[in-house]
PDB file of N, CA and C in Angstrom:
ATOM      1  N   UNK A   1       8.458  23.880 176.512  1.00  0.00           N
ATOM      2  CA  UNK A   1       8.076  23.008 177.595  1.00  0.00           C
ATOM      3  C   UNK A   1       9.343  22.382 178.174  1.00  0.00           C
ATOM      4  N   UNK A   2       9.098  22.396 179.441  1.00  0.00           N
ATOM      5  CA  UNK A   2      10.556  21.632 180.219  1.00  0.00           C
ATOM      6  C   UNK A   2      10.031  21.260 181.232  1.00  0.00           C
ATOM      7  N   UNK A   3      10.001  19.872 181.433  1.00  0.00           N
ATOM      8  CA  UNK A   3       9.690  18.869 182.670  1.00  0.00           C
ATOM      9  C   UNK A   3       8.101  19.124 182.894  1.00  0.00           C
ATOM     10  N   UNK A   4       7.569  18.912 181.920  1.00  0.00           N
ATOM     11  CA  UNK A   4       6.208  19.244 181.535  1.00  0.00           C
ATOM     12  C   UNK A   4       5.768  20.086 181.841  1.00  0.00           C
ATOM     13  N   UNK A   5       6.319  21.434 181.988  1.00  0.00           N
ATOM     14  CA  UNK A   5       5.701  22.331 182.134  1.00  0.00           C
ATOM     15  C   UNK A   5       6.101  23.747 181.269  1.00  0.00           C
ATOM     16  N   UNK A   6       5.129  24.695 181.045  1.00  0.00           N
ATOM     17  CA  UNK A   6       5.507  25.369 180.029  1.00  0.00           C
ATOM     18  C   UNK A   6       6.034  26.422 180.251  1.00  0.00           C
ATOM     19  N   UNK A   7       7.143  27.240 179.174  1.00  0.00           N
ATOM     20  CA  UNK A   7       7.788  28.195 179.628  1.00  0.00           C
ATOM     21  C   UNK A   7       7.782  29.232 178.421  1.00  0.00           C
ATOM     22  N   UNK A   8       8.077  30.390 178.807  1.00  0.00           N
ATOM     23  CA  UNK A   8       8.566  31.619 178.347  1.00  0.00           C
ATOM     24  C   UNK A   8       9.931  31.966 178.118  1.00  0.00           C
ATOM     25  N   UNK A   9      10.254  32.507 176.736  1.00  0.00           N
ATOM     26  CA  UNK A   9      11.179  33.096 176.424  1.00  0.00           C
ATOM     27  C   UNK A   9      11.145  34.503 177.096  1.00  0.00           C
ATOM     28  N   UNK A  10      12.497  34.938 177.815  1.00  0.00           N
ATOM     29  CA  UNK A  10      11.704  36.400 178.074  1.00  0.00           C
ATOM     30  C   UNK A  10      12.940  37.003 177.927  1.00  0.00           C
ATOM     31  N   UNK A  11      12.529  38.161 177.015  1.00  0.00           N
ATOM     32  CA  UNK A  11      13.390  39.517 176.662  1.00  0.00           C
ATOM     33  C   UNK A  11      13.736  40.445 177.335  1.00  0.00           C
ATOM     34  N   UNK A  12      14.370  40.544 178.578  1.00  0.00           N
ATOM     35  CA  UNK A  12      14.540  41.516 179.351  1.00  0.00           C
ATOM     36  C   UNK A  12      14.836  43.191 179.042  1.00  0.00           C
ATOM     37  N   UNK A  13      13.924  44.068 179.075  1.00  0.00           N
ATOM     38  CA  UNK A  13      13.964  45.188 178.788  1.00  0.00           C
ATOM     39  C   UNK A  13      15.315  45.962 179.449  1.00  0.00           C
ATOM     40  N   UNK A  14      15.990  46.497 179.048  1.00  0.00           N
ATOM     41  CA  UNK A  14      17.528  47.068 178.890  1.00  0.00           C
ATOM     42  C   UNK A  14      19.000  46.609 179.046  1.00  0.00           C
ATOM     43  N   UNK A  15      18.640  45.067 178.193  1.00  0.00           N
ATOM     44  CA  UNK A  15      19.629  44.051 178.523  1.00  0.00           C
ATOM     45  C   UNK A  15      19.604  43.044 176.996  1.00  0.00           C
ATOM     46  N   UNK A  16      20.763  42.642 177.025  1.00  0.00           N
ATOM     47  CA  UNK A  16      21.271  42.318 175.361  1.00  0.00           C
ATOM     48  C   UNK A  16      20.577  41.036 175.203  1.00  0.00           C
ATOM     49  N   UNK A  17      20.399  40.143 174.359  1.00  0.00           N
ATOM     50  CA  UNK A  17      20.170  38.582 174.030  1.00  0.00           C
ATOM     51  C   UNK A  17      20.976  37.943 174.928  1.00  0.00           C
ATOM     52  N   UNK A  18      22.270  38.145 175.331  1.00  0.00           N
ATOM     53  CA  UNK A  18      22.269  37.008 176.389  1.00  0.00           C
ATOM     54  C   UNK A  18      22.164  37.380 177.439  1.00  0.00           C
ATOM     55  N   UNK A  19      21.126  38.294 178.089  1.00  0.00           N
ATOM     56  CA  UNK A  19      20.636  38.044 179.155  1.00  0.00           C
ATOM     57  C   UNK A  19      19.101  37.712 179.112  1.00  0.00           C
ATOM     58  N   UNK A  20      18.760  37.296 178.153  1.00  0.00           N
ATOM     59  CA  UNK A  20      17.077  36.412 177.703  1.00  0.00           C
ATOM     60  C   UNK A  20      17.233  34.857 178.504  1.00  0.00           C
ATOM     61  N   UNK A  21      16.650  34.952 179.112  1.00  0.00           N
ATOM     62  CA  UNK A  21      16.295  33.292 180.202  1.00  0.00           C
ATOM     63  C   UNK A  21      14.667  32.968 179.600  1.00  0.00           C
ATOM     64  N   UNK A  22      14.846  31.171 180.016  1.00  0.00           N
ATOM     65  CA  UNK A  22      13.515  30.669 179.445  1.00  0.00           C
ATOM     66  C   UNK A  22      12.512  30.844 181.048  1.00  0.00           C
ATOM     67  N   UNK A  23      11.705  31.549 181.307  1.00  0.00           N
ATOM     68  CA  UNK A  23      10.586  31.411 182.974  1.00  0.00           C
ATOM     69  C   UNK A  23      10.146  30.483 183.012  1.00  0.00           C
ATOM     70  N   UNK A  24       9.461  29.820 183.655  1.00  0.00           N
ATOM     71  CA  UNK A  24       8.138  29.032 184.027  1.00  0.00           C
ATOM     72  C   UNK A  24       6.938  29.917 184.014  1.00  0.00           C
ATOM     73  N   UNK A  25       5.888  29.736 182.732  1.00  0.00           N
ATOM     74  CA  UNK A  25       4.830  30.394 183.052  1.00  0.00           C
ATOM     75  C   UNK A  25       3.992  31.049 184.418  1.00  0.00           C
ATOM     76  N   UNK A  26       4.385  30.243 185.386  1.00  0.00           N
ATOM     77  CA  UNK A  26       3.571  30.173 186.630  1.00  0.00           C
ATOM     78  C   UNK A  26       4.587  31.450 187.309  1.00  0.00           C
ATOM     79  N   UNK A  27       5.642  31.593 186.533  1.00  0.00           N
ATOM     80  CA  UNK A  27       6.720  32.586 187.479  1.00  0.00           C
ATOM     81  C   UNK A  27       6.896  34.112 186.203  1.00  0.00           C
ATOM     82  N   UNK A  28       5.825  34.334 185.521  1.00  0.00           N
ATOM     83  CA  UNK A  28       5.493  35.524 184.834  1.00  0.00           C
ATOM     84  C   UNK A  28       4.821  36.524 184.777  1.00  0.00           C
ATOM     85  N   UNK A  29       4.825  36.977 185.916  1.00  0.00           N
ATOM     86  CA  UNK A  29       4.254  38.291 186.244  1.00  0.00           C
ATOM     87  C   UNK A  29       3.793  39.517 185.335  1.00  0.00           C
ATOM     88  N   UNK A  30       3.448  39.563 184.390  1.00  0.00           N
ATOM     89  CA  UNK A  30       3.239  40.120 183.378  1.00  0.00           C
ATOM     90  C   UNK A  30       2.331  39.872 182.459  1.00  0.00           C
ATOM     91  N   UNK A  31       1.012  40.137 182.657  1.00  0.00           N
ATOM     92  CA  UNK A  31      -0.094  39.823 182.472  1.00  0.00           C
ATOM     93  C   UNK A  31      -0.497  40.160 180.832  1.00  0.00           C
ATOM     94  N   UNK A  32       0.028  41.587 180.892  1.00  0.00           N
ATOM     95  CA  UNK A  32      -0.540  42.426 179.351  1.00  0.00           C
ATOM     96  C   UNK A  32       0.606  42.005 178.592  1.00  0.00           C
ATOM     97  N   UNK A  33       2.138  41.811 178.605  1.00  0.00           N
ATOM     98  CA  UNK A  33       2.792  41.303 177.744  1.00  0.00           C
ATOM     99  C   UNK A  33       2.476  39.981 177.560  1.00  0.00           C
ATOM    100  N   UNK A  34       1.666  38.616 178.454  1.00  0.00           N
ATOM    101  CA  UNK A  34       1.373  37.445 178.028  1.00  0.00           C
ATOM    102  C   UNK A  34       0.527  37.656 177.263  1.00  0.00           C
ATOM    103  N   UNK A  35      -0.403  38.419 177.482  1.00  0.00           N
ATOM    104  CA  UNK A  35      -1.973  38.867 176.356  1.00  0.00           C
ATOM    105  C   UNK A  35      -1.641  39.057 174.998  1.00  0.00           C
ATOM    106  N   UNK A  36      -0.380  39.914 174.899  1.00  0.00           N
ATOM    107  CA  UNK A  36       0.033  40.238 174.164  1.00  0.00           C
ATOM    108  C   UNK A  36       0.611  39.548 173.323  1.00  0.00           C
ATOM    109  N   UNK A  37       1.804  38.612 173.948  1.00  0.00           N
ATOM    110  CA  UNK A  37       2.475  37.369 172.565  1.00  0.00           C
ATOM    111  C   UNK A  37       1.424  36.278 172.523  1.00  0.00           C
ATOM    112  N   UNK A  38       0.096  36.135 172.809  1.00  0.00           N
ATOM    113  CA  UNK A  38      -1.293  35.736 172.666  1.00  0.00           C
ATOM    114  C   UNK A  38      -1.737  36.011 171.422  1.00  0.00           C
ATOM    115  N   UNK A  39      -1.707  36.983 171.196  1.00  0.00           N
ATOM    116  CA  UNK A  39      -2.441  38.027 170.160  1.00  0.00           C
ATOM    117  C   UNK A  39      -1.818  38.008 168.981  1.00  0.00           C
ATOM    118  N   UNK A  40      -0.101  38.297 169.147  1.00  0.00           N
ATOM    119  CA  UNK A  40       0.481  37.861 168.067  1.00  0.00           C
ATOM    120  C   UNK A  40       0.832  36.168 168.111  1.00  0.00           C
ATOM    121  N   UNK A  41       0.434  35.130 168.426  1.00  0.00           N
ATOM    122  CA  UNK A  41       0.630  34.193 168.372  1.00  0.00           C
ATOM    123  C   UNK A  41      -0.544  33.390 168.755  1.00  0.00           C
ATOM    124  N   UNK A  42      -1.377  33.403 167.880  1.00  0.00           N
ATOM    125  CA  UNK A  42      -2.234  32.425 168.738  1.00  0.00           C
ATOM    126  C   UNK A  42      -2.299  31.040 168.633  1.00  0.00           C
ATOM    127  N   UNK A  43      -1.339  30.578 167.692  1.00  0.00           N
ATOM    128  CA  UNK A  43      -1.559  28.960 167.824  1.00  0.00           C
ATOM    129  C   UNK A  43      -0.250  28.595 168.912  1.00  0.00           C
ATOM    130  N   UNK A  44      -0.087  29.499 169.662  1.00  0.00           N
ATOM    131  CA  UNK A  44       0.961  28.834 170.782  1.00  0.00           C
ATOM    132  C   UNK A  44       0.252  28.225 171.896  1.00  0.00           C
ATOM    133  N   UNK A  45       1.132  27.361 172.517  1.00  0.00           N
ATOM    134  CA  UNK A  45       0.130  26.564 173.395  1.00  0.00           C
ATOM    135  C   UNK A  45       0.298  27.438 174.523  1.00  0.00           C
ATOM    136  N   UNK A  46      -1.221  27.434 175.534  1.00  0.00           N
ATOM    137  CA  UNK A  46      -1.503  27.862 176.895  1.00  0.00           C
ATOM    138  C   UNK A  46      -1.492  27.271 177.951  1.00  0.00           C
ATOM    139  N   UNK A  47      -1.466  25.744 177.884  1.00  0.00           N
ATOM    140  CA  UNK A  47      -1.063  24.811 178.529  1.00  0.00           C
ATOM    141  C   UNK A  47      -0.534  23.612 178.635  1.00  0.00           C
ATOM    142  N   UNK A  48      -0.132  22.886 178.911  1.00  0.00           N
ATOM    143  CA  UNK A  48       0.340  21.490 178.674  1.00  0.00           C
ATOM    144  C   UNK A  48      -0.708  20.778 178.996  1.00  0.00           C
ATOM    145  N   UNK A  49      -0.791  19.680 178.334  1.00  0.00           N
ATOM    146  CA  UNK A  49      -2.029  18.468 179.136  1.00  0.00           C
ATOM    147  C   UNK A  49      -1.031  17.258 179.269  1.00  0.00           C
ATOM    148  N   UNK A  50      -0.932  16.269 180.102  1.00  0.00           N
ATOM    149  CA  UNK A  50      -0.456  15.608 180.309  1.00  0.00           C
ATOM    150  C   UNK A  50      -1.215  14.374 179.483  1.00  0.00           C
ATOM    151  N   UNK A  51      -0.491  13.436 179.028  1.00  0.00           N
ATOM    152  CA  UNK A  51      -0.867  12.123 178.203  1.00  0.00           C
ATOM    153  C   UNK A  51      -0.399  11.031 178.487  1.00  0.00           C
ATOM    154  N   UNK A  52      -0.914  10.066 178.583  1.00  0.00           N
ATOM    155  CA  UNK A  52      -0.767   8.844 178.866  1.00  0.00           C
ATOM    156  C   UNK A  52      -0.179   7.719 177.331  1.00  0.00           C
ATOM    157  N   UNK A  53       0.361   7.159 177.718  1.00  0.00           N
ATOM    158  CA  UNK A  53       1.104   6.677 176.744  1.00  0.00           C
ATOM    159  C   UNK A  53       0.054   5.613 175.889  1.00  0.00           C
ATOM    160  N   UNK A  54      -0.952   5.220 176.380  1.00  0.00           N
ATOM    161  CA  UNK A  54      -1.702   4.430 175.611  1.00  0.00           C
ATOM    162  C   UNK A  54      -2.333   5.415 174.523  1.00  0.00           C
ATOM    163  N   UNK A  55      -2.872   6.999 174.903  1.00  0.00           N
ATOM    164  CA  UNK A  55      -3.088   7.837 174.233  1.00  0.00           C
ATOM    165  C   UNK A  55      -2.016   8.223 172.618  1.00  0.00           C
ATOM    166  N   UNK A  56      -1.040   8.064 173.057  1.00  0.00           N
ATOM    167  CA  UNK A  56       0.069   7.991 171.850  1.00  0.00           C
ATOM    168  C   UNK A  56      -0.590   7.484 170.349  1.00  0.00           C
ATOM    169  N   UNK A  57      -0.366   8.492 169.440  1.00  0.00           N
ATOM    170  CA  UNK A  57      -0.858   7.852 167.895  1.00  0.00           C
ATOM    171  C   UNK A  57       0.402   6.585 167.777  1.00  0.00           C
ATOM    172  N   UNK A  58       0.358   5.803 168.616  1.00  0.00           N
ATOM    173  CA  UNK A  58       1.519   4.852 168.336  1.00  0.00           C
ATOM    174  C   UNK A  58       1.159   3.433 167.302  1.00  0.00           C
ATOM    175  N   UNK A  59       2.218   3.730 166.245  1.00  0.00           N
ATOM    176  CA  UNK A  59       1.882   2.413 165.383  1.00  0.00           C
ATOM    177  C   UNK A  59       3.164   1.515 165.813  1.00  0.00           C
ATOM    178  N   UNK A  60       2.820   0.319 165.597  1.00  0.00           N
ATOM    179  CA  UNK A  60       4.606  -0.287 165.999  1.00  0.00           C
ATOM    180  C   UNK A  60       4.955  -0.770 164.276  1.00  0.00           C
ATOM    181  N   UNK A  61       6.911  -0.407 164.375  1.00  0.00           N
ATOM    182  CA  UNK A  61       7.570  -0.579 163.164  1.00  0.00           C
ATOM    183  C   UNK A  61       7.799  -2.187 163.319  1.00  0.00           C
ATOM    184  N   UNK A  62       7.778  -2.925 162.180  1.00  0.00           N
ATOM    185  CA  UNK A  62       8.120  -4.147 162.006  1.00  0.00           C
ATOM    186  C   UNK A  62       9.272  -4.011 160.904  1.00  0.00           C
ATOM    187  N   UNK A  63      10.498  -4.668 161.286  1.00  0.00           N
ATOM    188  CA  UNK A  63      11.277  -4.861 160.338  1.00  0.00           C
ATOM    189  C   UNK A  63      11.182  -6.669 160.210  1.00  0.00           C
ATOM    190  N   UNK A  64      12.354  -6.853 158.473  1.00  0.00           N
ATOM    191  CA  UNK A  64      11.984  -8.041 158.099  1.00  0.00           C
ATOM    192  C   UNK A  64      13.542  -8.190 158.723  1.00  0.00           C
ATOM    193  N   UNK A  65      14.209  -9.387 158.861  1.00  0.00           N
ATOM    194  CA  UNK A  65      15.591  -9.634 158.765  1.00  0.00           C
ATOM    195  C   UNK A  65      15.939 -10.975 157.902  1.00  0.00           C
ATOM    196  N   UNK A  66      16.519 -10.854 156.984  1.00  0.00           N
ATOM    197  CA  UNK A  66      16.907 -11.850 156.235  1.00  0.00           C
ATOM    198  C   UNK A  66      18.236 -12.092 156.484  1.00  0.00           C
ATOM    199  N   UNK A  67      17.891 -14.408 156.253  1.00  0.00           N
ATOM    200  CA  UNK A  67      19.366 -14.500 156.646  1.00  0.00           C
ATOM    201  C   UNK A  67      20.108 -14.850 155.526  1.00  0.00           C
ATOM    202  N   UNK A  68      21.224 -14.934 155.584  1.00  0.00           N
ATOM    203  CA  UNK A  68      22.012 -15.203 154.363  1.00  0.00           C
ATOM    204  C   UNK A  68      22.248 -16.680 154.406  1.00  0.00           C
TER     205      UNK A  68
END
C-alpha cells in the first residue's frame, strides 16, 4: 500500500530483478496473472478500506515519572 492505495509487485517477463517496479492496482492490466497471485495467496489484501482514527484499537500509554 502507498498513499492508500494498493499496489503490485510486478515481475517483468524478460527482464532481471531490477527492472521489477511496485504498479498501482488500478494500472494492472492483467487480469489472469491477478487471479492468479489470488490463488496462490489468498490472505492478501484486495482492497484498502479507509479508517477513521476513532476506529483505531487505540489504548493510550500512561507513564509514571518519579521525582528525585
Amino acid at each position: 500500500m502507498f498513499r492508500r492505495r494498493l499496489k503490485f509487485k510486478i515481475k517483468w517477463e524478460g527482464y532481471g530483478p531490477e527492472h521489477d517496479s511496485w504498479e498501482y492496482a488500478t494500472e494492472v492490466h492483467a487480469p489472469k496473472r491477478v487471479l492468479e497471485f489470488y490463488r496462490k495467496n489468498p490472505g492478501a489484501p484486495r482492497q484498502i478500506r479507509a479508517a477513521t482514527f476513532s476506529a483505531l484499537p487505540f489504548q493510550p500509554i500512561y507513564f509514571e515519572v518519579k521525582q528525585s
